[in-house]
C-alpha atoms as a PDB file:
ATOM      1  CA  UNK A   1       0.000   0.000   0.000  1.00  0.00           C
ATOM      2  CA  UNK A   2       1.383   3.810  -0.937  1.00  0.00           C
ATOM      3  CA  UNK A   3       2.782   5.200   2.120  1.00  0.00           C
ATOM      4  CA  UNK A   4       2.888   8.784   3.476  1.00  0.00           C
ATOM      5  CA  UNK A   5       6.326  10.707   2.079  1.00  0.00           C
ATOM      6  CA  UNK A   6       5.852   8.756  -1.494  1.00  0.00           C
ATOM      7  CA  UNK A   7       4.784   9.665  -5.119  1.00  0.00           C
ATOM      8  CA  UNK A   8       1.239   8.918  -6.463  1.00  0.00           C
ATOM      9  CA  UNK A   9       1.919   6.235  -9.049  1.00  0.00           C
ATOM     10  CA  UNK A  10       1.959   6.187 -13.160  1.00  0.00           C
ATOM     11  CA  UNK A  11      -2.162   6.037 -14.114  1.00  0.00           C
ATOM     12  CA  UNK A  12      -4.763   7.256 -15.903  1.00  0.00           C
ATOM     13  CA  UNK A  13      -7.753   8.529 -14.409  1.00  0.00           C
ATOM     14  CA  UNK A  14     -10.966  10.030 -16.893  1.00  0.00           C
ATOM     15  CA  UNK A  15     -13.418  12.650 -15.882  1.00  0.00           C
ATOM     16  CA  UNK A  16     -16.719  13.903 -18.357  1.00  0.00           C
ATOM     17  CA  UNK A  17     -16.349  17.354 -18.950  1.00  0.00           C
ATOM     18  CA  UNK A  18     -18.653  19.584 -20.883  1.00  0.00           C
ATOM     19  CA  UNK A  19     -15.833  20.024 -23.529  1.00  0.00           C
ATOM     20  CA  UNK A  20     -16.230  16.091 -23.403  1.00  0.00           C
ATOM     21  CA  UNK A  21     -14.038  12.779 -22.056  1.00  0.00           C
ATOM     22  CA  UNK A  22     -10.306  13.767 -20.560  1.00  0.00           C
ATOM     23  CA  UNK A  23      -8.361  11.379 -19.344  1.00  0.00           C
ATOM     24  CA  UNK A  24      -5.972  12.462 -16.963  1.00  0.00           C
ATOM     25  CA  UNK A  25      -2.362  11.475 -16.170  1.00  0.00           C
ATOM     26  CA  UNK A  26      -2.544  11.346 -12.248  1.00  0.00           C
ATOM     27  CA  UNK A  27       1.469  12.907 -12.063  1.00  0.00           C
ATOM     28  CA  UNK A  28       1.158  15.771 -14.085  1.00  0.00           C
ATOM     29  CA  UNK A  29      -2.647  16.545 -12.765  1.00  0.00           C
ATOM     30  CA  UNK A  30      -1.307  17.056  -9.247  1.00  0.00           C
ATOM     31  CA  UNK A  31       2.063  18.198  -9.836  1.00  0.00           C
ATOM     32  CA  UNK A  32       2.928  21.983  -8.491  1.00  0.00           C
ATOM     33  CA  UNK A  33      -0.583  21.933  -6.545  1.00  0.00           C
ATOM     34  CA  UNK A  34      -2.035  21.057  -3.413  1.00  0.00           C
ATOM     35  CA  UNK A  35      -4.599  18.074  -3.417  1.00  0.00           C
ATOM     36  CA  UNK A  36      -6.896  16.641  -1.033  1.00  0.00           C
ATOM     37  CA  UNK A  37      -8.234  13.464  -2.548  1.00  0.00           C
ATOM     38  CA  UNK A  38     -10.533  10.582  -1.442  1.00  0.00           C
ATOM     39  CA  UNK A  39     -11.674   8.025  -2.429  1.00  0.00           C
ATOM     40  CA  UNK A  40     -15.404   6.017  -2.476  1.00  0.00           C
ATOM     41  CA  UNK A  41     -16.307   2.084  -2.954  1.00  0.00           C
ATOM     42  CA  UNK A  42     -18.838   3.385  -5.296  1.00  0.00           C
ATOM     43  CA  UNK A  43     -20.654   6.238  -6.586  1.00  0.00           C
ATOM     44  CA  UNK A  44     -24.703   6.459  -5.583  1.00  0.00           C
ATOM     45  CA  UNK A  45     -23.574   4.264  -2.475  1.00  0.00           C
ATOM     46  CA  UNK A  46     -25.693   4.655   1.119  1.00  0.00           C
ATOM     47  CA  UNK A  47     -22.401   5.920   2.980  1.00  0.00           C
ATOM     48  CA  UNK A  48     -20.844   7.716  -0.146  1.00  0.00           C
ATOM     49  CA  UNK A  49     -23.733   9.848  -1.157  1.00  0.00           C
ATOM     50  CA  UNK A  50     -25.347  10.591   2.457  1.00  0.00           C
ATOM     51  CA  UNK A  51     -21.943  11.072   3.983  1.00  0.00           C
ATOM     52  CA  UNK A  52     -18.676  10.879   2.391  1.00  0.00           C
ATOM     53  CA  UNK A  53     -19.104  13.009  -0.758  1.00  0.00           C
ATOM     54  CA  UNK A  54     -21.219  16.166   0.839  1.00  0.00           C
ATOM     55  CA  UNK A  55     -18.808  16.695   3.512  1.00  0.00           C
ATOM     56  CA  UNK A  56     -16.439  17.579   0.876  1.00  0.00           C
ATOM     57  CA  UNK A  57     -19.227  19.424  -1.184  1.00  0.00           C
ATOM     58  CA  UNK A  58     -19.846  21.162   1.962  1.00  0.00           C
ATOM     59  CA  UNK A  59     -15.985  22.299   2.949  1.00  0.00           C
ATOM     60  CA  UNK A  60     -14.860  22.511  -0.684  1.00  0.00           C
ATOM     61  CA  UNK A  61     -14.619  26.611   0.232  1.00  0.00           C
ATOM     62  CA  UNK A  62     -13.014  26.176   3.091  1.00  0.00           C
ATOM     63  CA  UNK A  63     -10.681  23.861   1.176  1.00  0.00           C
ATOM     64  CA  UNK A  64      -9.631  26.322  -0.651  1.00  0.00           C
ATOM     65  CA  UNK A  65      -9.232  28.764   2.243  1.00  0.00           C
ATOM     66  CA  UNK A  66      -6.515  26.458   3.236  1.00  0.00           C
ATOM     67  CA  UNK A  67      -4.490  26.720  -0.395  1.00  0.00           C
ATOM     68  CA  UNK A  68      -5.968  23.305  -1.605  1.00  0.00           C
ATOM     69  CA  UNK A  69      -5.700  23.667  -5.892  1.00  0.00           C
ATOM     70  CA  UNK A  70      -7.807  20.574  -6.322  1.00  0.00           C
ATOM     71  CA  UNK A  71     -10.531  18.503  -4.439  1.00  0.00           C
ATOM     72  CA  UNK A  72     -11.099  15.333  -6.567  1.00  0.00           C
ATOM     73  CA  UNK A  73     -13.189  12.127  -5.512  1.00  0.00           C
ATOM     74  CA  UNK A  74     -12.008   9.104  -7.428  1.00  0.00           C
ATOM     75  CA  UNK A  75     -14.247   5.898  -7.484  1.00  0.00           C
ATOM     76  CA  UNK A  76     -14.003   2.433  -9.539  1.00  0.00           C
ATOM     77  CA  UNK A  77     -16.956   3.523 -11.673  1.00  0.00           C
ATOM     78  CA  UNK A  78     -16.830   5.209 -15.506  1.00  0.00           C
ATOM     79  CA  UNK A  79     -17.105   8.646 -15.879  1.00  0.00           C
ATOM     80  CA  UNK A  80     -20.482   8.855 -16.938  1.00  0.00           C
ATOM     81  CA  UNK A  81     -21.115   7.635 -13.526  1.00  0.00           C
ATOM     82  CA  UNK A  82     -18.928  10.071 -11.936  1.00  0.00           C
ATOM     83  CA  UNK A  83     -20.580  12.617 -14.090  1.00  0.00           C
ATOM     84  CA  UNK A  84     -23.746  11.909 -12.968  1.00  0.00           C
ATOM     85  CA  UNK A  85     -23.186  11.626  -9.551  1.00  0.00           C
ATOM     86  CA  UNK A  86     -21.094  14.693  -9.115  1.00  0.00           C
ATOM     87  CA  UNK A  87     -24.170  16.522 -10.694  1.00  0.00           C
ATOM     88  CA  UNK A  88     -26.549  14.858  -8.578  1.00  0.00           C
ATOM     89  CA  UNK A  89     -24.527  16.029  -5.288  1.00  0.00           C
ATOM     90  CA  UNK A  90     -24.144  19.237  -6.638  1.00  0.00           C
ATOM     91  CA  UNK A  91     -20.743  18.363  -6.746  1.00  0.00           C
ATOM     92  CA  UNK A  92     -19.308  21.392  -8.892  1.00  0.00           C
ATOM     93  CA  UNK A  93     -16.166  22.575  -7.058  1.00  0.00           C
ATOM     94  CA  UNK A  94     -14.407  18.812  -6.935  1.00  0.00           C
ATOM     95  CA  UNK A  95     -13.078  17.117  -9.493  1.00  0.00           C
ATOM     96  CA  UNK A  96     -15.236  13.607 -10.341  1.00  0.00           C
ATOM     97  CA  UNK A  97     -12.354  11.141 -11.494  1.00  0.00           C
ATOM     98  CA  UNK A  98     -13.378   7.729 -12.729  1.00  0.00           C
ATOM     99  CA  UNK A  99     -11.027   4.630 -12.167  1.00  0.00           C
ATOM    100  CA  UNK A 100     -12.953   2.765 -14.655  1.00  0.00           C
ATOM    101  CA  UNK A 101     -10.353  -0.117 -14.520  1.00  0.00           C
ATOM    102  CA  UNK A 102      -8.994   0.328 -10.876  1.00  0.00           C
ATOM    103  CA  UNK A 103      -5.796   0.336 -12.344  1.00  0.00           C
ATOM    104  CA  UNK A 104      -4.826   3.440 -10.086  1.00  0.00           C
ATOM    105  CA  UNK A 105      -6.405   1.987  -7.414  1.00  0.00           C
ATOM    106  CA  UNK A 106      -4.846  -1.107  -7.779  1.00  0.00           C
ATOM    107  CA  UNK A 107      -1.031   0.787  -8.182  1.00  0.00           C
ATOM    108  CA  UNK A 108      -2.040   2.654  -5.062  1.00  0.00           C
ATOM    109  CA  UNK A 109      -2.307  -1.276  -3.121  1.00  0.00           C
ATOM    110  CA  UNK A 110      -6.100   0.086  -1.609  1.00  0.00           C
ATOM    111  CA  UNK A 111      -8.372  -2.109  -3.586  1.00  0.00           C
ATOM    112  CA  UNK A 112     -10.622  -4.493  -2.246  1.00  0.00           C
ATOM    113  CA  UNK A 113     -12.951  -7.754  -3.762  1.00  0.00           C
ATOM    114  CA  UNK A 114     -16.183  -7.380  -3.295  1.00  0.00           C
ATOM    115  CA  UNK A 115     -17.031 -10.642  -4.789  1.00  0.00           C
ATOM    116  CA  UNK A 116     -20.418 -10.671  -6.669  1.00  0.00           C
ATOM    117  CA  UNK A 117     -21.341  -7.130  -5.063  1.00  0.00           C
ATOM    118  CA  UNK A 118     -19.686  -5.375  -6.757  1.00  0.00           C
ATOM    119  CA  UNK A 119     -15.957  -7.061  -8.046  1.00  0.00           C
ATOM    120  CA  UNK A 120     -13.137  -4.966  -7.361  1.00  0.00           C
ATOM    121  CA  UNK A 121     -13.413  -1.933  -5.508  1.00  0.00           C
ATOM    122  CA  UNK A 122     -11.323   1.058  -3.848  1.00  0.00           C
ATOM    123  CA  UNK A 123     -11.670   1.071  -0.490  1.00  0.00           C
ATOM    124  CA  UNK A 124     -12.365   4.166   1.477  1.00  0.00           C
ATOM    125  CA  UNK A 125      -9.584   6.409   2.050  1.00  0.00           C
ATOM    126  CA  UNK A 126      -8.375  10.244   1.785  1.00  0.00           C
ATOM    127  CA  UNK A 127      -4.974  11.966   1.143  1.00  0.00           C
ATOM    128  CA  UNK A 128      -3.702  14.927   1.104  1.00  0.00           C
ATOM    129  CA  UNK A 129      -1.161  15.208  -2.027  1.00  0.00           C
ATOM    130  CA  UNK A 130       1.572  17.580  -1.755  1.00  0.00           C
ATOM    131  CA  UNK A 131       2.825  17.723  -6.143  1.00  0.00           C
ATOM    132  CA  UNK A 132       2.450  14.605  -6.547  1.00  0.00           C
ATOM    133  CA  UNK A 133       3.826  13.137  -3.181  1.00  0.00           C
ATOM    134  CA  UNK A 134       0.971  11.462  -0.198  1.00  0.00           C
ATOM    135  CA  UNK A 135       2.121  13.723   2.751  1.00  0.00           C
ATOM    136  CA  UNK A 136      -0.857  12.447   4.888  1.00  0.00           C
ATOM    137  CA  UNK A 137      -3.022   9.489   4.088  1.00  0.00           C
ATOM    138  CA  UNK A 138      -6.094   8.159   5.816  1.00  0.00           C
ATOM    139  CA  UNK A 139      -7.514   4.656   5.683  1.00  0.00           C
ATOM    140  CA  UNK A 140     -10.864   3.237   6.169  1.00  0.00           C
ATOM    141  CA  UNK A 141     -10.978   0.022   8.620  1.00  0.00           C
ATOM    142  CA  UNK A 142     -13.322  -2.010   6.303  1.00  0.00           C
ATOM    143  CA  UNK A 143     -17.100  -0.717   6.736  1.00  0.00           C
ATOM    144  CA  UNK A 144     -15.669   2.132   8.776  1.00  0.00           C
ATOM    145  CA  UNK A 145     -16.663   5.870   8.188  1.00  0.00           C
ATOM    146  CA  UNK A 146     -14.289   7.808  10.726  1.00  0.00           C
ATOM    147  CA  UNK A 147     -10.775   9.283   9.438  1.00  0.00           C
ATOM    148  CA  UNK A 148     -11.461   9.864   5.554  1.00  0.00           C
ATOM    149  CA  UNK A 149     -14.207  12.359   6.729  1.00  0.00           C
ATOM    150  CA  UNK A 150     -13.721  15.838   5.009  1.00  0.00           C
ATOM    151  CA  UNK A 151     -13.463  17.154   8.461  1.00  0.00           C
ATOM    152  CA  UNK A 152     -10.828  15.082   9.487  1.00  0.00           C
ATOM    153  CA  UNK A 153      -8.754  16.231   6.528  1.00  0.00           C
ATOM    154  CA  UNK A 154      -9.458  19.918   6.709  1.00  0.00           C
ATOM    155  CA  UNK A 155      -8.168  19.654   9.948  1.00  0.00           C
ATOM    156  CA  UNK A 156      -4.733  17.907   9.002  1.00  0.00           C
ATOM    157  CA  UNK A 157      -4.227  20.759   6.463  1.00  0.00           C
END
C-alpha cells in the first residue's frame, strides 16, 4: 500500500467534462498543486452519497481557504457515472475522477474484492497530495466511516 512521504503512481484517471471525455495522467494533474483526494467504494452508495461526498461538497470553500488547488473524488466507476453523480450532489467545485479499470487503485495497493457485489473496488480512504507526493493518508478500517471524513482532513491541512 502507498505510504505517506511517497509519489502517487503512473495512471490514468478520466473525468466527463462539458468540452467532453479527458483522461488524466494522475502525475502531471497534481504536480505543483495542493490536493486533497478521497476516495469512495462506489458512486450512488448509502455511505458515499449521504456522507462521504457532501462533507467535501460542503468544505470545498473552506478547502480552498486552506491553499488546496484541487478537491477530486475518485471511485471504480466510468465517468459517466462520476458525471452523474457529481451533478446529482451538486458536486461542482471537486473534481469527479473515474477509475474505470482500478488500475490506479490497484497501483495505489487500496483495492478491495467485493465478490459478486460489486468485483473490485477502492476502499475508502483520503490523502492529502503535496505535487504529486501522499504527505498524509487516511484509511478506512473495512465498513468504517471515521478518518477519511472531510473534516478530518481539513483539519490535518
Amino acid at each position: 500500500m502507498i505510504a505517506q512521504g511517497q509519489a502517487l503512481p503512473t495512471a490514468t484517471l478520466s473525468q466527463l467534462t462539458k468540452e467532453g471525455m479527458v483522461n488524466h495522467q494522475v502525475t502531471e494533474l497534481f504536480a505543483g498543486k495542493k490536493v486533497v483526494l478521497f476516495a469512495v467504494p462506489g458512486a450512488f452508495t448509502p455511505t458515499c452519497s449521504e456522507a462521504h461526498l457532501p462533507g467535501y461538497v460542503v468544505l470545498a470553500d473552506a478547502f480552498k481557504a486552506k491553499g488546496v488547488d484541487i478537491i477530486a473524488c475518485v471511485s471504480v466507476n466510468d465517468a459517466f457515472v462520476m458525471k452523474a453523480w457529481g451533478e446529482a450532489q451538486n458536486a461542482s467545485e471537486l473534481m469527479m475522477l473515474a477509475d474505470g479499470d482500478a488500475s490506479f487503485t490497484r497501483a495505489l495497493g487500496l483495492e478491495m474484492d467485493t465478490a459478486g457485489f460489486g468485483g473490485v473496488r477502492s476502499r475508502r480512504y483520503a490523502m492529502i497530495i503535496d505535487n504529486g507526493i501522499v504527505s498524509k493518508l487516511f484509511v478506512e478500517a473495512p465498513k468504517a466511516f471515521e478518518v477519511s471524513k472531510a473534516e478530518v482532513l481539513l483539519a490535518a491541512l
